[in-house]
PDB file of N, CA and C in Angstrom:
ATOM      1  N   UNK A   1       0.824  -1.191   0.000  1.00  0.00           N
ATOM      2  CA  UNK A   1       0.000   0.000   0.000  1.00  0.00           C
ATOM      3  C   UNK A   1       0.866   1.251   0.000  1.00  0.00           C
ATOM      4  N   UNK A   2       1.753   1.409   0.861  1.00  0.00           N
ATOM      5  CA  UNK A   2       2.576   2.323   0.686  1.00  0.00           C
ATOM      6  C   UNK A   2       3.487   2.853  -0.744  1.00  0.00           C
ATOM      7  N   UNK A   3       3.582   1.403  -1.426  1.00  0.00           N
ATOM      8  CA  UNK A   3       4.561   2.253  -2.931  1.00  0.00           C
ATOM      9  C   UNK A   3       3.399   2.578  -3.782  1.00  0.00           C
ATOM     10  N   UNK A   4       1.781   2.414  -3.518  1.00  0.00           N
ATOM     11  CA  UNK A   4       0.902   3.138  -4.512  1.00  0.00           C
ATOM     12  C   UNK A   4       0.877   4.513  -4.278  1.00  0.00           C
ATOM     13  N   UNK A   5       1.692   4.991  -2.545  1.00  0.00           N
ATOM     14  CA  UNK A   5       1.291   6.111  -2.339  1.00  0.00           C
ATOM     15  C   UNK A   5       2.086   6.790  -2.515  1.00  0.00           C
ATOM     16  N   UNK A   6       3.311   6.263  -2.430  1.00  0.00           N
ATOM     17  CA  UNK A   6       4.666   6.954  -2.828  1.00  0.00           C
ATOM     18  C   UNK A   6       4.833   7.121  -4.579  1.00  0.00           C
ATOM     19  N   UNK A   7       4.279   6.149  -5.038  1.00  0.00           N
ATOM     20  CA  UNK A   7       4.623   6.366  -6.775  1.00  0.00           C
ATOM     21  C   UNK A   7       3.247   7.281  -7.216  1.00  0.00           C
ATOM     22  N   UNK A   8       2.148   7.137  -6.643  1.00  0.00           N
ATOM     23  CA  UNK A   8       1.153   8.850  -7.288  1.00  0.00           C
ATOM     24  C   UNK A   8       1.970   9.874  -5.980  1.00  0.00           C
ATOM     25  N   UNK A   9       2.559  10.391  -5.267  1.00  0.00           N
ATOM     26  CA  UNK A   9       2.884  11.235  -4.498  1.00  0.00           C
ATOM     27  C   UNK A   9       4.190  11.370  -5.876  1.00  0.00           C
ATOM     28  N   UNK A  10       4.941  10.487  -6.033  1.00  0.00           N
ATOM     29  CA  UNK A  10       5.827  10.754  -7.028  1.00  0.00           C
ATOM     30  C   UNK A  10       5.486  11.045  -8.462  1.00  0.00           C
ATOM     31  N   UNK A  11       4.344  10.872  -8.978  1.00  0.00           N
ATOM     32  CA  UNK A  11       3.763  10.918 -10.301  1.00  0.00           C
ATOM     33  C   UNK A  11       3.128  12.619  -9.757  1.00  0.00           C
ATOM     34  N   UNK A  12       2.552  12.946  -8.914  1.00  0.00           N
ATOM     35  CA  UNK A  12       1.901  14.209  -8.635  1.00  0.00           C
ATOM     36  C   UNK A  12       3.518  15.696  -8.747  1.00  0.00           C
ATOM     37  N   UNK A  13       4.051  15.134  -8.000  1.00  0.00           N
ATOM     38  CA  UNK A  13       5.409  16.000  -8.037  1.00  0.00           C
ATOM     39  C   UNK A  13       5.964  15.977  -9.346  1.00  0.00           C
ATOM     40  N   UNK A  14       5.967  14.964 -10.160  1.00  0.00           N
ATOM     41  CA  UNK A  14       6.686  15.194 -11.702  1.00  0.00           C
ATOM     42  C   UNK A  14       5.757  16.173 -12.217  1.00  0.00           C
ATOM     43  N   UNK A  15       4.482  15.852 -12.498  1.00  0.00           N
ATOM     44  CA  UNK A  15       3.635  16.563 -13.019  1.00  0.00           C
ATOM     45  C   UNK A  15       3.361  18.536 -12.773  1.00  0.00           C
ATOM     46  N   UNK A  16       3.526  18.483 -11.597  1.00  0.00           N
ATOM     47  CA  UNK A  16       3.484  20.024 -10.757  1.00  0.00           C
ATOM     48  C   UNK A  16       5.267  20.732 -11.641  1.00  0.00           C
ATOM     49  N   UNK A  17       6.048  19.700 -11.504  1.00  0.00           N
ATOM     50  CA  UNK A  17       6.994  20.023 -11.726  1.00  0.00           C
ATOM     51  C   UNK A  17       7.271  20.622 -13.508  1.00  0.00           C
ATOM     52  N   UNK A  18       6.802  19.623 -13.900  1.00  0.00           N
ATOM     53  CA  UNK A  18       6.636  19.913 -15.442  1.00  0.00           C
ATOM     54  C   UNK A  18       5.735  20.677 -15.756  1.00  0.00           C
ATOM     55  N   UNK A  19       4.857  21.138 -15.262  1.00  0.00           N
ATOM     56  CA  UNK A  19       3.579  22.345 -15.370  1.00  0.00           C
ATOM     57  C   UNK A  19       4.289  23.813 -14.843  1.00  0.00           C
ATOM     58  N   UNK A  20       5.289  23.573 -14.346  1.00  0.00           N
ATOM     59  CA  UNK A  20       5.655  24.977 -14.064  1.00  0.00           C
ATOM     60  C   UNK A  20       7.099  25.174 -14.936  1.00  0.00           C
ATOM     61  N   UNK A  21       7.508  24.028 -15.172  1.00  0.00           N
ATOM     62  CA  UNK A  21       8.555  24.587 -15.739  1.00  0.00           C
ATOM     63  C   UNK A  21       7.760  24.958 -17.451  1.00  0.00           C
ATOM     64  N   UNK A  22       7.034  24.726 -17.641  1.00  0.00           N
ATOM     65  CA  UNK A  22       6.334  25.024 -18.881  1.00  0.00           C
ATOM     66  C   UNK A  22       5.880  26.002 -19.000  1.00  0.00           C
ATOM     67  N   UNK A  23       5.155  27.191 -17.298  1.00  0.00           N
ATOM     68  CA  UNK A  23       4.956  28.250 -17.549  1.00  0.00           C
ATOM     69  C   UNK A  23       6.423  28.895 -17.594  1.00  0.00           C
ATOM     70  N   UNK A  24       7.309  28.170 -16.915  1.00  0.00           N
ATOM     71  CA  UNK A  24       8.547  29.304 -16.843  1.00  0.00           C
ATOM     72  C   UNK A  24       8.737  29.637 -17.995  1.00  0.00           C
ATOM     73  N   UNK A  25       8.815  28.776 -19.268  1.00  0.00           N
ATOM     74  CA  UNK A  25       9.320  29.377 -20.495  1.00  0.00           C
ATOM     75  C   UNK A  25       8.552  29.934 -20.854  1.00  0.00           C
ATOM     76  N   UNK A  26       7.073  29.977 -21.016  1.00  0.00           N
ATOM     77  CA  UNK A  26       6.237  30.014 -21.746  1.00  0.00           C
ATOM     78  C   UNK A  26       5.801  31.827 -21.493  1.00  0.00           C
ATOM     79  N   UNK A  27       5.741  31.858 -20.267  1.00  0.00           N
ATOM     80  CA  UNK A  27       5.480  33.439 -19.381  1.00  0.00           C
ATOM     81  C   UNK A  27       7.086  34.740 -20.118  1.00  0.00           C
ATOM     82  N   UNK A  28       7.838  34.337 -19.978  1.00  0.00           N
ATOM     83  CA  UNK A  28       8.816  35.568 -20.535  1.00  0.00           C
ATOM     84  C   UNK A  28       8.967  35.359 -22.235  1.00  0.00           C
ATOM     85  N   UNK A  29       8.533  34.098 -23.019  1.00  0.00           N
ATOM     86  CA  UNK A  29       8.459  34.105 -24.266  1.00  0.00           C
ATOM     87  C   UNK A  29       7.578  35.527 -24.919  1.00  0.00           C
ATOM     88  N   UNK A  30       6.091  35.349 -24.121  1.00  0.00           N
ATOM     89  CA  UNK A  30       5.361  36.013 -24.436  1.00  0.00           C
ATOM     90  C   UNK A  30       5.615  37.693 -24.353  1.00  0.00           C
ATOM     91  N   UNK A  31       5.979  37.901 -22.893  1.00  0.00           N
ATOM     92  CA  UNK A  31       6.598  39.139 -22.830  1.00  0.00           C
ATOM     93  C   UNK A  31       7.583  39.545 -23.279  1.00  0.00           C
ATOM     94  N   UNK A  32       8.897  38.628 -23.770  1.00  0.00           N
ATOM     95  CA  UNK A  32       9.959  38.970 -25.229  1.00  0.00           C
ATOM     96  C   UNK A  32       9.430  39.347 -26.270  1.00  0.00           C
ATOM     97  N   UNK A  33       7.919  38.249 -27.094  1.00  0.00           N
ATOM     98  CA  UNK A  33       7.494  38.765 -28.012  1.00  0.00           C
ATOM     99  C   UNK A  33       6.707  40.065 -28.102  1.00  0.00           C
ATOM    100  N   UNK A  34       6.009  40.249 -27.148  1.00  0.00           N
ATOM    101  CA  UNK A  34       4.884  41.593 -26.556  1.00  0.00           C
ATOM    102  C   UNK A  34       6.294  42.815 -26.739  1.00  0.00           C
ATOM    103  N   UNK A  35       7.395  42.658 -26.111  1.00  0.00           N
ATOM    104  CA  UNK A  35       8.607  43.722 -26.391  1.00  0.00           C
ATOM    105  C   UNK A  35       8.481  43.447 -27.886  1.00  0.00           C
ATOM    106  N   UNK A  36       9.090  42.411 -28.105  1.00  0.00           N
ATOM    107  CA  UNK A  36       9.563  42.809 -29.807  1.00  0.00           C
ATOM    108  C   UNK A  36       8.261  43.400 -31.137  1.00  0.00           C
ATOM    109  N   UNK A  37       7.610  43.033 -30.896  1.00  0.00           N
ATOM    110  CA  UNK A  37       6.419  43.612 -31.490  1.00  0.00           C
ATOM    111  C   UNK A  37       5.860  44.708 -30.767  1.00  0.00           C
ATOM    112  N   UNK A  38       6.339  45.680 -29.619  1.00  0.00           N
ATOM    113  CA  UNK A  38       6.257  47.138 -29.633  1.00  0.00           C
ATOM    114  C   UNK A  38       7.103  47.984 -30.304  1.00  0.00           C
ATOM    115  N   UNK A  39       8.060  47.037 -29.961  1.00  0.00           N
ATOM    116  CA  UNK A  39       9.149  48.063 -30.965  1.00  0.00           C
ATOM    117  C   UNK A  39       9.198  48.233 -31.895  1.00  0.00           C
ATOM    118  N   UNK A  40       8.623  46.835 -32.738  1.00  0.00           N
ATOM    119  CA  UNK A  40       8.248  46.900 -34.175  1.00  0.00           C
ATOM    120  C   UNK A  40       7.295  47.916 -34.760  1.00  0.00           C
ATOM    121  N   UNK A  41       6.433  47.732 -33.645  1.00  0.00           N
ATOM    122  CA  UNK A  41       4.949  48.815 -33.986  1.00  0.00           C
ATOM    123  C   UNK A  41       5.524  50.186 -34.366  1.00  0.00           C
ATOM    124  N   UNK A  42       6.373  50.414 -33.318  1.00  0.00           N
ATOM    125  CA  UNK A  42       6.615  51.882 -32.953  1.00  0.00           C
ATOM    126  C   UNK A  42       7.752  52.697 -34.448  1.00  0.00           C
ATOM    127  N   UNK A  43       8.727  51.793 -34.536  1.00  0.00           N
ATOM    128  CA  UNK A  43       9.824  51.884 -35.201  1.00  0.00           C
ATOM    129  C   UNK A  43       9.132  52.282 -37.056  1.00  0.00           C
ATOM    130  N   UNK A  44       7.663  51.715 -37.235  1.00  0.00           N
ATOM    131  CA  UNK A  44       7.399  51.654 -38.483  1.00  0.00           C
ATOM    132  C   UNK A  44       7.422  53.188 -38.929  1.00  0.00           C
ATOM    133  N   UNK A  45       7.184  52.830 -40.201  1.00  0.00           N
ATOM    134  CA  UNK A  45       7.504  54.222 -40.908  1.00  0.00           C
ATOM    135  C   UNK A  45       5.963  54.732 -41.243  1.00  0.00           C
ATOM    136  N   UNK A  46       5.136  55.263 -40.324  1.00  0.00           N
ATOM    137  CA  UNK A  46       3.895  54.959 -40.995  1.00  0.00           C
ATOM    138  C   UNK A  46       3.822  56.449 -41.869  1.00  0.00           C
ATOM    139  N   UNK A  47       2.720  56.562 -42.557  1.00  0.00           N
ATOM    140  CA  UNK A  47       2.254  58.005 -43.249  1.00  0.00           C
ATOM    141  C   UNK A  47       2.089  59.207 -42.243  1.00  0.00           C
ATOM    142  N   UNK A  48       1.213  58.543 -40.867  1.00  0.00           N
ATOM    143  CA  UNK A  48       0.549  59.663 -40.330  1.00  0.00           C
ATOM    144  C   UNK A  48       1.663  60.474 -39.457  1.00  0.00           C
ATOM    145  N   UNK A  49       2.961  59.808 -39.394  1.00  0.00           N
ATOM    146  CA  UNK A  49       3.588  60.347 -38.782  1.00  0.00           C
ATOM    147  C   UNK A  49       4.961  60.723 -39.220  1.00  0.00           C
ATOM    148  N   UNK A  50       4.699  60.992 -40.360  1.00  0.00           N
ATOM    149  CA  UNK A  50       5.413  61.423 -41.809  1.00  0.00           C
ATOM    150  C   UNK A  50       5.439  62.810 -42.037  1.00  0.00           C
ATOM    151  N   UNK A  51       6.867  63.556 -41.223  1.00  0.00           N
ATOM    152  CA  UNK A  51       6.981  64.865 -41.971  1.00  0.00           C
ATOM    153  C   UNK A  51       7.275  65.113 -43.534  1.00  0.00           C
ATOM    154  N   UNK A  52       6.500  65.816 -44.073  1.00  0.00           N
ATOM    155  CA  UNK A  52       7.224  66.363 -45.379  1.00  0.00           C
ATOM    156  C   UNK A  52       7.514  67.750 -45.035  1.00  0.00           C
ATOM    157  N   UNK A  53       8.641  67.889 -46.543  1.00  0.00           N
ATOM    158  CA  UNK A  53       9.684  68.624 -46.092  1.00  0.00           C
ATOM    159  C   UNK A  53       8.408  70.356 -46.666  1.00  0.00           C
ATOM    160  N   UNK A  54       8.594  71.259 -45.346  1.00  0.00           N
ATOM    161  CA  UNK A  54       7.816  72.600 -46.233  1.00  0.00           C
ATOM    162  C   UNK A  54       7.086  72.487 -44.912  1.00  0.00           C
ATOM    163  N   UNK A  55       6.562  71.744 -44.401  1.00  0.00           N
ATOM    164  CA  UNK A  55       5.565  71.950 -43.610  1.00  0.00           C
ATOM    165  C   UNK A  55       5.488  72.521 -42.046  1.00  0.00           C
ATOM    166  N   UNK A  56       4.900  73.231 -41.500  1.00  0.00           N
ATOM    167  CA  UNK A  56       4.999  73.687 -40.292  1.00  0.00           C
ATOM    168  C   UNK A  56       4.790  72.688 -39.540  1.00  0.00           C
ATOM    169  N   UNK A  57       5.462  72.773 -38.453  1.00  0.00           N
ATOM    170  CA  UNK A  57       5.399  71.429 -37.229  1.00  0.00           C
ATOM    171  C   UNK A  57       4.031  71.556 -36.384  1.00  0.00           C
TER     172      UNK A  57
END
C-alpha cells in the first residue's frame, strides 16, 4: 500500500513540476514577443507620422 502512495505522491510531483517549468518558459516568451512587437509597432515608418519637407510642425 505504501509504494501506490509513494509512486502517485511521485507521479503528482513530476507533473506540478513539469507544469511549471512550462509556464517558466512560456510566461517571458510572451513578454519577449509583446517587447519585440512594440518596438516593431513603434519603429514603423507609418504616413501619419510622416513629416514632409515645407511643412509647419
Amino acid at each position: 500500500m505504501g509504494t501506490k502512495i509513494a509512486k502517485a505522491l511521485y507521479f503528482v510531483t513530476a507533473m506540478m513540476f513539469f507544469a511549471v517549468l512550462a509556464l517558466d518558459i512560456a510566461i517571458p516568451t510572451l513578454v519577449l514577443c509583446t517587447m519585440a512587437l512594440s518596438t516593431w509597432l513603434v519603429s514603423l515608418d507609418l504616413p501619419v507620422s510622416r513629416k514632409h519637407g515645407g511643412e509647419a510642425a
